[in-house]
C-alpha atoms as a PDB file:
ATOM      1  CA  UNK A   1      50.205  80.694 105.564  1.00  0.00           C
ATOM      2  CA  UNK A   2      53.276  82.640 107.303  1.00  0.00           C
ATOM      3  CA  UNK A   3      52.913  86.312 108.310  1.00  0.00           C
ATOM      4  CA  UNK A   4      56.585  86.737 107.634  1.00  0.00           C
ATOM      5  CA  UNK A   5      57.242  87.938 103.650  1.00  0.00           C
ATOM      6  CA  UNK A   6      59.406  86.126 101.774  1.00  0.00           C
ATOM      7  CA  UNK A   7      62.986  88.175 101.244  1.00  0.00           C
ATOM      8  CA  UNK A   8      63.836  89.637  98.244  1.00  0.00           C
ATOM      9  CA  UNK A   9      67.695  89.796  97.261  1.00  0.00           C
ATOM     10  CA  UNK A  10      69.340  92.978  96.755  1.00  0.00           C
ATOM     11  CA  UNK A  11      70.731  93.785  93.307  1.00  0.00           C
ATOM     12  CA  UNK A  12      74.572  93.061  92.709  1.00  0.00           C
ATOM     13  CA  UNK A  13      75.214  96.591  91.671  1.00  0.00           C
ATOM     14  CA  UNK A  14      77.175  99.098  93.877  1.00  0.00           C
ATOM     15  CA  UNK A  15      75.027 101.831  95.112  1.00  0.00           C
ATOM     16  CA  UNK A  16      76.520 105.564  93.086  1.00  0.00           C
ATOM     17  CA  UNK A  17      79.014 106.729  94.422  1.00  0.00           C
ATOM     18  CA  UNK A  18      80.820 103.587  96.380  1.00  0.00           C
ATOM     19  CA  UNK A  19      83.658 103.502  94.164  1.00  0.00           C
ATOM     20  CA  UNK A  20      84.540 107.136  94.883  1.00  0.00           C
ATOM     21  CA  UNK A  21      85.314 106.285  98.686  1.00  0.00           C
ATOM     22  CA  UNK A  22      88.573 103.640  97.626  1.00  0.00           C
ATOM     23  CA  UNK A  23      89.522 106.675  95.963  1.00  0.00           C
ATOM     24  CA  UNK A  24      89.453 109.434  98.240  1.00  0.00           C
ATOM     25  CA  UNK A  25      90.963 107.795 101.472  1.00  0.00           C
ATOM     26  CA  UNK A  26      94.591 107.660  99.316  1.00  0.00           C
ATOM     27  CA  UNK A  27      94.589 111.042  97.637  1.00  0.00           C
ATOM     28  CA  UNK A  28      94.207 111.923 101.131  1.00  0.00           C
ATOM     29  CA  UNK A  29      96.739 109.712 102.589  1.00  0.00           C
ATOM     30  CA  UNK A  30      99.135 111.422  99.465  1.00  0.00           C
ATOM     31  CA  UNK A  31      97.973 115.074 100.617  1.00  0.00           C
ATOM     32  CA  UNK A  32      99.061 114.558 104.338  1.00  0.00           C
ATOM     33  CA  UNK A  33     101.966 112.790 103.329  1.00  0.00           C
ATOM     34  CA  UNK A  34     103.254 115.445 101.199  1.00  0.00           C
ATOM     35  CA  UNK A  35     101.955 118.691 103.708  1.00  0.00           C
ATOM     36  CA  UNK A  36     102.926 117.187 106.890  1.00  0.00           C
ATOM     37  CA  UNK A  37     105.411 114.423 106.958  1.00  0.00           C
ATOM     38  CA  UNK A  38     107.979 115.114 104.205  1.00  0.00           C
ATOM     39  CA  UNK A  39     108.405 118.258 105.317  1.00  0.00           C
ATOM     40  CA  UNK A  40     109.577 117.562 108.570  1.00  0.00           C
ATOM     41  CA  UNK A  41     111.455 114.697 107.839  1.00  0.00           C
ATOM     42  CA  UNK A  42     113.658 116.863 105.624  1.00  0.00           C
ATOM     43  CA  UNK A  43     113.817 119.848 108.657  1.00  0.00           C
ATOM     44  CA  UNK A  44     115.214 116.591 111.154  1.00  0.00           C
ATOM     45  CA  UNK A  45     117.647 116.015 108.201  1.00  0.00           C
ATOM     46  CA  UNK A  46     118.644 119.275 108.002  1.00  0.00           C
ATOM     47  CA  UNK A  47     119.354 119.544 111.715  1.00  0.00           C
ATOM     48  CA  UNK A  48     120.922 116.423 112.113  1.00  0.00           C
ATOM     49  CA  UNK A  49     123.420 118.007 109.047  1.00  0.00           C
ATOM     50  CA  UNK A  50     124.078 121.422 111.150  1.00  0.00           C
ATOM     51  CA  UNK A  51     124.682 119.549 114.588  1.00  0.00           C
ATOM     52  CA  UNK A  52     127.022 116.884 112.520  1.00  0.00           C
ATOM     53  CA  UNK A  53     129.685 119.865 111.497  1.00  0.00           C
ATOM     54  CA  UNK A  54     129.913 122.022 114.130  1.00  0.00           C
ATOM     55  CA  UNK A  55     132.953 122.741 115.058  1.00  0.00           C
ATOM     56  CA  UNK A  56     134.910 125.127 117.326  1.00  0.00           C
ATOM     57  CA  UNK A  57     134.532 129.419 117.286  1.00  0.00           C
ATOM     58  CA  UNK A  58     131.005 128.709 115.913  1.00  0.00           C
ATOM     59  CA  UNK A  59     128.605 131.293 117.044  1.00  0.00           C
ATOM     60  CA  UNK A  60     124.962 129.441 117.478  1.00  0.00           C
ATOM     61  CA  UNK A  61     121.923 129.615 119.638  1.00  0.00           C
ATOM     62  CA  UNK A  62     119.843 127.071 121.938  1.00  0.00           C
ATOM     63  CA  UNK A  63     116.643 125.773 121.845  1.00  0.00           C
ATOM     64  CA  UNK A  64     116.575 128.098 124.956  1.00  0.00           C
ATOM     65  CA  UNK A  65     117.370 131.048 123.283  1.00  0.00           C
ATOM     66  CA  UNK A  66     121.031 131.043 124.722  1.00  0.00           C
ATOM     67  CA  UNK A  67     123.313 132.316 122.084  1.00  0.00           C
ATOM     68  CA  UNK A  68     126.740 131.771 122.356  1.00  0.00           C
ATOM     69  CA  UNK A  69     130.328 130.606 121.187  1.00  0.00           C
ATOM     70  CA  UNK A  70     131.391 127.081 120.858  1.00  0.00           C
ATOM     71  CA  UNK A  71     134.240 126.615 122.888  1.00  0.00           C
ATOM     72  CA  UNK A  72     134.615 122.547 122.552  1.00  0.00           C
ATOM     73  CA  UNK A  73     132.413 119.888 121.024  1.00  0.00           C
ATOM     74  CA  UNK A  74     132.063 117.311 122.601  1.00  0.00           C
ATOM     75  CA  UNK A  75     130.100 113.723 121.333  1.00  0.00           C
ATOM     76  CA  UNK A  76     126.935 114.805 123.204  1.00  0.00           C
ATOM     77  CA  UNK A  77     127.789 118.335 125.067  1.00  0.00           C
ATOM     78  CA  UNK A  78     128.772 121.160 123.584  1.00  0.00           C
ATOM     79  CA  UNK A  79     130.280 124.286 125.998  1.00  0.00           C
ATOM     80  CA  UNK A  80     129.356 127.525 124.866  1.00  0.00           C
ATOM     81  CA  UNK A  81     131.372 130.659 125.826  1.00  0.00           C
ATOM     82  CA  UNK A  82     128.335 132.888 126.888  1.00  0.00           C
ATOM     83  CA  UNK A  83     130.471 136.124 127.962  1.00  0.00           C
ATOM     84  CA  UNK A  84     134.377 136.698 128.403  1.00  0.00           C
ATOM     85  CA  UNK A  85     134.959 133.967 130.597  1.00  0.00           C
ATOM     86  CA  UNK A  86     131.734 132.114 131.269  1.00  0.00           C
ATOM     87  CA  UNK A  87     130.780 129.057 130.506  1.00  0.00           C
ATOM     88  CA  UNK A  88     127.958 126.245 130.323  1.00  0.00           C
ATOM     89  CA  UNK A  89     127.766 123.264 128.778  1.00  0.00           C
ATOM     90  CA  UNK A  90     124.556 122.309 126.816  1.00  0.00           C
ATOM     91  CA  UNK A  91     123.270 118.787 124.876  1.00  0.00           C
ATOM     92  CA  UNK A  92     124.604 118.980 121.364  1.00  0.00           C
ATOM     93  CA  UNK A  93     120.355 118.378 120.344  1.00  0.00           C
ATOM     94  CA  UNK A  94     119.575 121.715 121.944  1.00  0.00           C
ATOM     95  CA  UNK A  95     121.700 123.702 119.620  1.00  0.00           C
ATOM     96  CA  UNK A  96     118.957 125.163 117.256  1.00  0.00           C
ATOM     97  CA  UNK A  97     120.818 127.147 114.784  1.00  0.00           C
ATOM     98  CA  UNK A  98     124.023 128.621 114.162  1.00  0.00           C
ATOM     99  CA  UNK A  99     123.859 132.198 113.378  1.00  0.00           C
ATOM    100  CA  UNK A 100     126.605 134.523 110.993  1.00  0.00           C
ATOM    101  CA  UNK A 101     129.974 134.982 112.699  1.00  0.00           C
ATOM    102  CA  UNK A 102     129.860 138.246 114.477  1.00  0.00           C
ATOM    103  CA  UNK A 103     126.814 138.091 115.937  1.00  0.00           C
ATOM    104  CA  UNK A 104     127.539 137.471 119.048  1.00  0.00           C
ATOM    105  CA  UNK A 105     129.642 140.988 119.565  1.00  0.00           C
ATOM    106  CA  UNK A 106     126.948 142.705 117.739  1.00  0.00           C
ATOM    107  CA  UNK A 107     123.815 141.603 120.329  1.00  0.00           C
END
């Protein structure tokens, strides 16, 4: 005679609860989609719209917190007139916004 008990086989049926799992992970991977990805993929849209038309006499600000003029565009530098007569050039990506005409002679 053996010491060792023979094994019994489990039932078949899922333990409660099991199916629940397949469904949380996607409502999950929906949630972050729609809180955390979308959302920024539409603000890198939006910027890549506002850097795409700028043009000349447009008053904007840097990443920096520069805010300035444009005084020529270039492909990938932009100069901005800073004061009467002073200049820098800055990467067209580091433009962060363009502010209301005016703005410029009002700070």
């Amino acid at each position: 005679m053996s010491l060792i008990s023979p094994a019994f086989a489990q039932s078949t049926a899922a333990p409660p609860g099991a199916g629940l799992n397949w469904i949380i992970l996607p409502v999950f991977v929906a949630i972050f989609y729609f809180l955390l990805i979308r959302p920024q993929q539409k603000r890198v849209k939006d910027q890549q719209a506002m850097l795409a038309k700028l043009a000349n006499g447009d008053e904007v600000v840097t990443s920096g917190g520069i805010l300035g003029r444009i005084a020529e565009v270039g492909d990938t530098f932009v100069t901005l007139e800073i004061a009467d007569g002073v200049r820098i050039k800055v990467q067209r990506t580091q433009i962060s916004q363009l502010v209301p005409k005016g703005t410029l002679k009002s700070a």
